[in-house]
PDB file of N, CA and C in Angstrom:
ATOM      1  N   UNK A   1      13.645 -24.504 -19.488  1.00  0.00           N
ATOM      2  CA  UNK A   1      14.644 -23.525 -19.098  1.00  0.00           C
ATOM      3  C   UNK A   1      14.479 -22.284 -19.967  1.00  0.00           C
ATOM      4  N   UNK A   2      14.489 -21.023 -19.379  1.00  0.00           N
ATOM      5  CA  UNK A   2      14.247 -19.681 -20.091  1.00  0.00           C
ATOM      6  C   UNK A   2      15.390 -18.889 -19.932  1.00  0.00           C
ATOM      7  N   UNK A   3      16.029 -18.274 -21.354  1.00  0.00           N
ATOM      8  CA  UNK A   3      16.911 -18.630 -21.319  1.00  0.00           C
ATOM      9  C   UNK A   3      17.165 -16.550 -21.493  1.00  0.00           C
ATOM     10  N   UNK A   4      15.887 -16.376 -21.797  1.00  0.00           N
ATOM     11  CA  UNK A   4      15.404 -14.568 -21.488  1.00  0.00           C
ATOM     12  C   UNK A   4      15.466 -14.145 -20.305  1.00  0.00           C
ATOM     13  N   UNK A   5      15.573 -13.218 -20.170  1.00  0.00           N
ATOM     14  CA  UNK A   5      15.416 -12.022 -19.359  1.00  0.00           C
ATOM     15  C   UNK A   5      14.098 -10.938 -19.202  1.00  0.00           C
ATOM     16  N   UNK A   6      13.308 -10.863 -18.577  1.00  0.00           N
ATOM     17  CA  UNK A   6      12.183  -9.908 -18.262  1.00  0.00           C
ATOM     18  C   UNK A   6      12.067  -8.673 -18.054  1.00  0.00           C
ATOM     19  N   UNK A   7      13.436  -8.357 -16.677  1.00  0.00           N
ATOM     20  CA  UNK A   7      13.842  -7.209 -16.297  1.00  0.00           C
ATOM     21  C   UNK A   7      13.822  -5.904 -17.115  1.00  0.00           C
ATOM     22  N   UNK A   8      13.178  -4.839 -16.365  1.00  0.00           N
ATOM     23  CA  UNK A   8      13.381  -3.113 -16.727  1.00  0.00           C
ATOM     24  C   UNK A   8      12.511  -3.398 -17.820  1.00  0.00           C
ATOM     25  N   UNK A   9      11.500  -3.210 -18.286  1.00  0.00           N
ATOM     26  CA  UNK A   9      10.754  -2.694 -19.456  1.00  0.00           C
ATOM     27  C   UNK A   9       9.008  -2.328 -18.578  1.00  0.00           C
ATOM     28  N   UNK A  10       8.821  -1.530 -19.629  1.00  0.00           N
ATOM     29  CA  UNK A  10       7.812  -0.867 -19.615  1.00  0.00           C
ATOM     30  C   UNK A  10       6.207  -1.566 -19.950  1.00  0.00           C
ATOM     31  N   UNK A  11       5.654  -2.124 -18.831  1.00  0.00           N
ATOM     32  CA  UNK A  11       4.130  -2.755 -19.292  1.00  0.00           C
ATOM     33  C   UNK A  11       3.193  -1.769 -19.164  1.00  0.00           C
ATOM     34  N   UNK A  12       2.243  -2.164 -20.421  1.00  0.00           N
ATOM     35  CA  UNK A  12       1.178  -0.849 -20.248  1.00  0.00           C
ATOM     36  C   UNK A  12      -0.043  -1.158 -18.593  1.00  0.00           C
ATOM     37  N   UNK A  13       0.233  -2.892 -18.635  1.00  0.00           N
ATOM     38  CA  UNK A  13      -0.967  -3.277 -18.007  1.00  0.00           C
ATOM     39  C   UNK A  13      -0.510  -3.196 -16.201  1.00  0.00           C
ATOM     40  N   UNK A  14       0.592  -3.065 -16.251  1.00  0.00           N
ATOM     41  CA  UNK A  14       1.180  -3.070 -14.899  1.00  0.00           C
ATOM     42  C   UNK A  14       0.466  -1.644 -13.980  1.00  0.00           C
ATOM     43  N   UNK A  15      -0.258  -2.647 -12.999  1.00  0.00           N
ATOM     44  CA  UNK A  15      -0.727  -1.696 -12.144  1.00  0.00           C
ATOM     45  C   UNK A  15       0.172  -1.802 -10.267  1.00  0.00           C
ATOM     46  N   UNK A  16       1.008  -2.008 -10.369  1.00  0.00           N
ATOM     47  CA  UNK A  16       2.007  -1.906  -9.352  1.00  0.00           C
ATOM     48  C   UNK A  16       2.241  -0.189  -8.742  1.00  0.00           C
ATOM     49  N   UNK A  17       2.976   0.289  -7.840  1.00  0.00           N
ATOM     50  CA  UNK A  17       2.824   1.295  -7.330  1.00  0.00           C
ATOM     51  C   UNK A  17       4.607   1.295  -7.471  1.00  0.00           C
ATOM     52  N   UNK A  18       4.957   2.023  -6.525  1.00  0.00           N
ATOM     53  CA  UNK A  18       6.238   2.867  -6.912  1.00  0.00           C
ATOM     54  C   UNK A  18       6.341   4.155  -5.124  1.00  0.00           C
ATOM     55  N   UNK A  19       6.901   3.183  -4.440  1.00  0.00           N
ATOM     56  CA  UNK A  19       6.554   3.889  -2.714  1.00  0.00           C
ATOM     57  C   UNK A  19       8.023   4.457  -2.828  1.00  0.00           C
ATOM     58  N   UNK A  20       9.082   4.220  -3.073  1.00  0.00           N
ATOM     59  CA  UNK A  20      10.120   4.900  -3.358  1.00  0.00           C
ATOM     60  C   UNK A  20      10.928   6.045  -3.984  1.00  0.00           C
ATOM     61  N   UNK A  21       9.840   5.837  -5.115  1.00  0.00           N
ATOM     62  CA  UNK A  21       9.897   7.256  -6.046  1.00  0.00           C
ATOM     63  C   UNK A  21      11.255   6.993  -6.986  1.00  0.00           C
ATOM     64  N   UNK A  22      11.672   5.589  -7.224  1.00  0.00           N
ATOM     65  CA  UNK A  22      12.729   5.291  -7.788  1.00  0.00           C
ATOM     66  C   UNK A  22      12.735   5.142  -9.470  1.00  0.00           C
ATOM     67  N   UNK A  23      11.069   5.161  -9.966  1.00  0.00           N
ATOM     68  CA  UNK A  23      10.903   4.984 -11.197  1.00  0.00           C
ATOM     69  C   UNK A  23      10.353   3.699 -11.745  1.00  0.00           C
ATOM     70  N   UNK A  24      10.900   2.573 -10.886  1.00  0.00           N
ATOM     71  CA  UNK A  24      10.950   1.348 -11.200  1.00  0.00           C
ATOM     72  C   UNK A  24       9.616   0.742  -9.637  1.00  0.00           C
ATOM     73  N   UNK A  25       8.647  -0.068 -10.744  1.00  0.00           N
ATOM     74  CA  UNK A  25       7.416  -0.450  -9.528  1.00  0.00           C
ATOM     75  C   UNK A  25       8.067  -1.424  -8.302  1.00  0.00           C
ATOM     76  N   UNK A  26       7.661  -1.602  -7.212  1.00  0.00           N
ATOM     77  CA  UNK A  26       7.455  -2.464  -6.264  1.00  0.00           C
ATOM     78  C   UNK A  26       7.949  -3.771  -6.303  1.00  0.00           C
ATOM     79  N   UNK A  27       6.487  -3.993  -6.881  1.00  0.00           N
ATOM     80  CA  UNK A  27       6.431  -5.490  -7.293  1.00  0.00           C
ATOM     81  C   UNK A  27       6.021  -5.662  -8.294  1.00  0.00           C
ATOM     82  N   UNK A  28       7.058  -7.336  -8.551  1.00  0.00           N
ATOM     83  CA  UNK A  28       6.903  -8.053 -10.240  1.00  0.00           C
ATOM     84  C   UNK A  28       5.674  -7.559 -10.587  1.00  0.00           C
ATOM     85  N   UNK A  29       5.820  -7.736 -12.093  1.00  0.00           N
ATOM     86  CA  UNK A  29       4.984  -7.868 -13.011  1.00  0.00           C
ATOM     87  C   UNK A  29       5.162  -9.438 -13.715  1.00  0.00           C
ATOM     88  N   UNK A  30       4.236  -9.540 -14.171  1.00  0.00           N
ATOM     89  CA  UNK A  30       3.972 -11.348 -14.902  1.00  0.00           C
ATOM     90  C   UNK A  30       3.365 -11.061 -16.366  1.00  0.00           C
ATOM     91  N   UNK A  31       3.941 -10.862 -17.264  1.00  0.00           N
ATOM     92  CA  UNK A  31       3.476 -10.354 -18.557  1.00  0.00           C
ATOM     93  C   UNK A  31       2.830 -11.681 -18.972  1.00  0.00           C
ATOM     94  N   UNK A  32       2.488 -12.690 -18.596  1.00  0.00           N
ATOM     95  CA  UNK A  32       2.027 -14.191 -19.198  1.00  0.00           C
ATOM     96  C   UNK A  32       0.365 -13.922 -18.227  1.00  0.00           C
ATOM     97  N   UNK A  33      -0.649 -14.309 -18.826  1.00  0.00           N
ATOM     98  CA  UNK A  33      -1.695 -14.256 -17.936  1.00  0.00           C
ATOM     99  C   UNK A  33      -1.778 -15.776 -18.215  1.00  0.00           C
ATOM    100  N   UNK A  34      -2.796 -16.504 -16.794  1.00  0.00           N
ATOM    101  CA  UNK A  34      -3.455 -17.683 -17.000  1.00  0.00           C
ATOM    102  C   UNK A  34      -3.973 -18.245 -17.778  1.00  0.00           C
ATOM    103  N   UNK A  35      -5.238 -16.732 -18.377  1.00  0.00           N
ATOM    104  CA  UNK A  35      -5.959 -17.110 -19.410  1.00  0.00           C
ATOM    105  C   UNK A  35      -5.232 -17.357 -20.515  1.00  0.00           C
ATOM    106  N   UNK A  36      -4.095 -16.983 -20.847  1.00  0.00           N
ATOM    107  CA  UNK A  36      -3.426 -17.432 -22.700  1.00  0.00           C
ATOM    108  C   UNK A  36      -2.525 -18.351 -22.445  1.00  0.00           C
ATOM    109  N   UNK A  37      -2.816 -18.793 -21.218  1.00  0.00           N
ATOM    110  CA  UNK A  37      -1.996 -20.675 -21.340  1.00  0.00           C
ATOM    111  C   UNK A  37      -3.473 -21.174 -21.740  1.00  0.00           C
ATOM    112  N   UNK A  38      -4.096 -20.572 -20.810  1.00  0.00           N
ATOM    113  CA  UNK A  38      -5.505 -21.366 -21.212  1.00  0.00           C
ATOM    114  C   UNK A  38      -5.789 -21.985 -22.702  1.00  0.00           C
ATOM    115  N   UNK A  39      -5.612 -20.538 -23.825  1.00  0.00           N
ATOM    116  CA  UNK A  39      -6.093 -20.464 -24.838  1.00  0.00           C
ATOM    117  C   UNK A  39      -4.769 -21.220 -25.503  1.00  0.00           C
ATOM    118  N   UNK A  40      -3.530 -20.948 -25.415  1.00  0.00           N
ATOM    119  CA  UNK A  40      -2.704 -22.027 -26.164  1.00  0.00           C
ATOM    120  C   UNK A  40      -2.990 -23.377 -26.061  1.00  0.00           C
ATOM    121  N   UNK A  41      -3.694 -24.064 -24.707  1.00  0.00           N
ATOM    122  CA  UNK A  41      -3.410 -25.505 -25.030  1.00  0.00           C
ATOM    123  C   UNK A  41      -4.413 -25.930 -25.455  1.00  0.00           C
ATOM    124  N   UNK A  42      -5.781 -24.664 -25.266  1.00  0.00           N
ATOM    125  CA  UNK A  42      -7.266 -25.208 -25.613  1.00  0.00           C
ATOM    126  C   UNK A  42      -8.013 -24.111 -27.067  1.00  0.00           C
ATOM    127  N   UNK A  43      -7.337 -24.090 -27.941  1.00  0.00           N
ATOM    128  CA  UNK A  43      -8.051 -22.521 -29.181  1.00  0.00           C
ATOM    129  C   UNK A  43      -8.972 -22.211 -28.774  1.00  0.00           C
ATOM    130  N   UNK A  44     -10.158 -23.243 -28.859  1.00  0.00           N
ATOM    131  CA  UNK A  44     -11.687 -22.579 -28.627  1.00  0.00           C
ATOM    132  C   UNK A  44     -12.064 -22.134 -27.851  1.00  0.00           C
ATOM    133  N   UNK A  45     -10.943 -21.693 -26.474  1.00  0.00           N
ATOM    134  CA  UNK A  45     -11.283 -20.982 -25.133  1.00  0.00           C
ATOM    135  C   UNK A  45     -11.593 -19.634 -25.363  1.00  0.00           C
ATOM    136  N   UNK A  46     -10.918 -19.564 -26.538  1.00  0.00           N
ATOM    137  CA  UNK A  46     -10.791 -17.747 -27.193  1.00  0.00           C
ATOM    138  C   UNK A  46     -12.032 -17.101 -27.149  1.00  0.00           C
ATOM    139  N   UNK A  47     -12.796 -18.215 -27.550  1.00  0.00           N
ATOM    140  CA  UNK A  47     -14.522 -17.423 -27.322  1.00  0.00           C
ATOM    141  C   UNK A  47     -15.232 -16.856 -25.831  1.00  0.00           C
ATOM    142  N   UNK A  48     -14.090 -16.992 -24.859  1.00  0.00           N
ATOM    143  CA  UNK A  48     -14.362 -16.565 -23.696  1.00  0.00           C
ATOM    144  C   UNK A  48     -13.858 -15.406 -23.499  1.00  0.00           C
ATOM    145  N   UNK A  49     -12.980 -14.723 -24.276  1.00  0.00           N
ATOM    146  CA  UNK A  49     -12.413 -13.397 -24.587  1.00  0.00           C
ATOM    147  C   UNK A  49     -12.622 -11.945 -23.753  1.00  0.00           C
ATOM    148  N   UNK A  50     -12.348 -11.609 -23.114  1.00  0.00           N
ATOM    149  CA  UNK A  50     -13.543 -10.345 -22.273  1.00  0.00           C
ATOM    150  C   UNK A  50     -14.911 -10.795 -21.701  1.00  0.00           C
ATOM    151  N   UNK A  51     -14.981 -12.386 -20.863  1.00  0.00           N
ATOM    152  CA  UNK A  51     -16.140 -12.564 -20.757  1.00  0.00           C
ATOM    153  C   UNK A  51     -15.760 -12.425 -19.018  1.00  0.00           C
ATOM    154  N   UNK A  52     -16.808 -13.078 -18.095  1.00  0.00           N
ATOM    155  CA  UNK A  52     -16.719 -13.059 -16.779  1.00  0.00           C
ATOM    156  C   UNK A  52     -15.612 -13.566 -16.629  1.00  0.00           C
ATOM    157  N   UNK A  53     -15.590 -14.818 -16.685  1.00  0.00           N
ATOM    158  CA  UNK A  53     -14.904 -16.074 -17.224  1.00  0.00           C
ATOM    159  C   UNK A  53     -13.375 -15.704 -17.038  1.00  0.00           C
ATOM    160  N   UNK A  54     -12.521 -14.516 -17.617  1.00  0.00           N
ATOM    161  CA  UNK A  54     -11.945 -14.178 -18.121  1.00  0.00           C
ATOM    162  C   UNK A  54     -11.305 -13.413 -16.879  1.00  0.00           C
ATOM    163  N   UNK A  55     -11.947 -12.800 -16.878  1.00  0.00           N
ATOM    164  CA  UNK A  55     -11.536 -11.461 -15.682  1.00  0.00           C
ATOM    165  C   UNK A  55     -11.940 -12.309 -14.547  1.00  0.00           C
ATOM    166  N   UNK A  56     -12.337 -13.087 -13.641  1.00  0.00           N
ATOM    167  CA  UNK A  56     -12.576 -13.987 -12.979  1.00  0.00           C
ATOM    168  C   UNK A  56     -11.257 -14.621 -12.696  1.00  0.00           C
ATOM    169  N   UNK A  57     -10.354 -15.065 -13.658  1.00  0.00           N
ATOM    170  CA  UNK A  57      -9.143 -15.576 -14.094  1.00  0.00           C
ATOM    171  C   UNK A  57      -8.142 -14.703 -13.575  1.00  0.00           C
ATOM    172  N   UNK A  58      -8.208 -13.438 -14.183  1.00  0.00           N
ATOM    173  CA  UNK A  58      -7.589 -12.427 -13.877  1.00  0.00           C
ATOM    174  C   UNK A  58      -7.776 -12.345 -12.527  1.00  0.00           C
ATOM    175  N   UNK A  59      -8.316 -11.927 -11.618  1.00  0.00           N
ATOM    176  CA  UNK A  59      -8.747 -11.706 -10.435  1.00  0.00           C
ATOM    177  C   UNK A  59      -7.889 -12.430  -9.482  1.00  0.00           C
ATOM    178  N   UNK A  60      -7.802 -14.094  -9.677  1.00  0.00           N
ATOM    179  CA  UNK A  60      -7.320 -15.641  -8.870  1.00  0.00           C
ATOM    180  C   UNK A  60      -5.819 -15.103  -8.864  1.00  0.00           C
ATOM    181  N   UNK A  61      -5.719 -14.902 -10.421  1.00  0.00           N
ATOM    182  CA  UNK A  61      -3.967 -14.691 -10.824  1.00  0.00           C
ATOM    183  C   UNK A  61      -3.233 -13.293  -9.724  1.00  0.00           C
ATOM    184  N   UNK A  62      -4.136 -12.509  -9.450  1.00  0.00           N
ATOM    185  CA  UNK A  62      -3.444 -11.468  -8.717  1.00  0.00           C
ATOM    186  C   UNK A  62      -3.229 -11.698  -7.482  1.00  0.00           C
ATOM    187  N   UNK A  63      -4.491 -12.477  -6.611  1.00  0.00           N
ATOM    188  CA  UNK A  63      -4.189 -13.045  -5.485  1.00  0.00           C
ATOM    189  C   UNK A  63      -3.664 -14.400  -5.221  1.00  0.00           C
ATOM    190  N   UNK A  64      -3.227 -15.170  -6.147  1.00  0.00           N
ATOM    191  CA  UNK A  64      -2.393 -16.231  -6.096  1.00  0.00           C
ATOM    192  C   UNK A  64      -1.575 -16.251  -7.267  1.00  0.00           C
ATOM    193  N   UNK A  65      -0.166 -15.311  -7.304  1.00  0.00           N
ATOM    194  CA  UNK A  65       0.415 -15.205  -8.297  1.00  0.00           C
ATOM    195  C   UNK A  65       1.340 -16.483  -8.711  1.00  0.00           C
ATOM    196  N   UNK A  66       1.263 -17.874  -7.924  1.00  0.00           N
ATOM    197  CA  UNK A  66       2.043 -18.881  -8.460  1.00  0.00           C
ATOM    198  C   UNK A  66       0.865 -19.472  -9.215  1.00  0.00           C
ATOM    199  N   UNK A  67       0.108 -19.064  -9.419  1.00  0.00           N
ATOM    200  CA  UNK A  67      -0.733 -19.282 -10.593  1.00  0.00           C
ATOM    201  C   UNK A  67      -0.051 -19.748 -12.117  1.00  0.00           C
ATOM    202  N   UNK A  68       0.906 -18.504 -12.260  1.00  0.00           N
ATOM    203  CA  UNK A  68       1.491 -18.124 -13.580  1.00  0.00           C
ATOM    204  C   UNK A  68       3.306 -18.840 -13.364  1.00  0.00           C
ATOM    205  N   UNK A  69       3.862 -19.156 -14.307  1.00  0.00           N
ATOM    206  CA  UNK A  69       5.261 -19.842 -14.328  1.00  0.00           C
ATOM    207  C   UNK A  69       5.814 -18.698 -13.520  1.00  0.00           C
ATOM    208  N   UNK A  70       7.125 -19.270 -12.862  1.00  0.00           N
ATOM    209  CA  UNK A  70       7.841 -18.044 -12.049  1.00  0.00           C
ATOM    210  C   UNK A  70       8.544 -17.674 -12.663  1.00  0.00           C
ATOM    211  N   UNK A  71       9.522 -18.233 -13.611  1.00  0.00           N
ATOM    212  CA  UNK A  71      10.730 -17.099 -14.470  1.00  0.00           C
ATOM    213  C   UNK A  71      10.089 -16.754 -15.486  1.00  0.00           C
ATOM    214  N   UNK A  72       9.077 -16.542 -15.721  1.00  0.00           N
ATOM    215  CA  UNK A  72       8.399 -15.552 -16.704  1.00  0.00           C
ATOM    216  C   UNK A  72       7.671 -14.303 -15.526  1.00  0.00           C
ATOM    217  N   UNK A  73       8.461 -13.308 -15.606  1.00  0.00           N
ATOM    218  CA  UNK A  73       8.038 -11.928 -14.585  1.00  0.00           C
ATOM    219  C   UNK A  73       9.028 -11.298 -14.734  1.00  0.00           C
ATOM    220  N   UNK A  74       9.043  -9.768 -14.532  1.00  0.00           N
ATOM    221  CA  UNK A  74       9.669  -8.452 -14.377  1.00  0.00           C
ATOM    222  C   UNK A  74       9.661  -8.210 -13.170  1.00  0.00           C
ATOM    223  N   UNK A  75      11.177  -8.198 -12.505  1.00  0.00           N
ATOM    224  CA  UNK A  75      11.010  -8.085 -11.281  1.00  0.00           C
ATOM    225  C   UNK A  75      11.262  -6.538 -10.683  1.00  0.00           C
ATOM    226  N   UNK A  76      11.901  -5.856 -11.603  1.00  0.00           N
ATOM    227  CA  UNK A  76      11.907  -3.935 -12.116  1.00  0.00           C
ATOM    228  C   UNK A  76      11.579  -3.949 -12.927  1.00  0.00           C
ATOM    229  N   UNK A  77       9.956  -3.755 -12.562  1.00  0.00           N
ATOM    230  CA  UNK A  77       9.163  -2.792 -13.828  1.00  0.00           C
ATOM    231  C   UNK A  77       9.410  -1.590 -14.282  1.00  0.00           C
ATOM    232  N   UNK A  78       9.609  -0.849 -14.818  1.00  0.00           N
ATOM    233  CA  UNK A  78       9.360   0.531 -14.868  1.00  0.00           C
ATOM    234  C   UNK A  78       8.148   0.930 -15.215  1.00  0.00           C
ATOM    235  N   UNK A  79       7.937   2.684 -14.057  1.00  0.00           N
ATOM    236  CA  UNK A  79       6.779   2.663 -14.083  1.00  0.00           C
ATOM    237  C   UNK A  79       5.797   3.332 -15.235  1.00  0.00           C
ATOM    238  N   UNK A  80       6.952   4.364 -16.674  1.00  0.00           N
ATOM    239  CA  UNK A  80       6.894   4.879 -17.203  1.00  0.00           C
ATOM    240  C   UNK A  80       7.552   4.306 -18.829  1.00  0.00           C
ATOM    241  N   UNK A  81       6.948   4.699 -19.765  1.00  0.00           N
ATOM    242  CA  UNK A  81       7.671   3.925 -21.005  1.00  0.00           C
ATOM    243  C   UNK A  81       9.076   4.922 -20.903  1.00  0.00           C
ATOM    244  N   UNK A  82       9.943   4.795 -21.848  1.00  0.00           N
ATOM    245  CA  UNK A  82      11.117   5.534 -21.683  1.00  0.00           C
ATOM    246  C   UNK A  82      11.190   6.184 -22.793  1.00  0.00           C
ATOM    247  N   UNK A  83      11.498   6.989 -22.630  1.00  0.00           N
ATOM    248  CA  UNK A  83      11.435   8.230 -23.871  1.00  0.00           C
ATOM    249  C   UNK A  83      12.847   8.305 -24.882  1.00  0.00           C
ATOM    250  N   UNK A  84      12.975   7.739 -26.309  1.00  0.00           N
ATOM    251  CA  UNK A  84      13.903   7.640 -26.813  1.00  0.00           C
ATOM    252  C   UNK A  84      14.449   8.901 -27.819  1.00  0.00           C
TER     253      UNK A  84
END
């Protein structure tokens, strides 16, 4: 049970769009990638780091996003950091 909240923050890696012009992207963001469950349950995966391997991973995760846990995601991204 997660007991956080995701909502409204600013990811650098979020490549989502923004068809509304509301500020806030589309669709979720998933700040958890596949690969660093990978590497938590296995260390020595780490040596796969920026390899094919890796981005390959990345790739699956975008077109099958139940890949990744579901209450870990931003479901209003914003599309801009916020200026304090």
């Amino acid at each position: 049970m997660v007991l956080n909240t995701f909502n409204n923050n600013y990811w650098d890696k979020y490549e989502g769009y923004d068809l509304n012009k509301d500020k806030v992207g589309d669709i979720p963001y998933h700040p958890l990638s596949l690969f660093s469950v990978i590497v938590e349950r296995n260390p020595p995966a780490m040596l796969l780091f920026r390899s094919f391997m890796s981005s390959l991973l990345d790739k699956a995760e975008k077109m099958l996003p139940s890949l990744t846990p579901e209450n870990l995601r931003d479901d209003f991204p914003f599309m801009k950091p916020i200026a304090l």
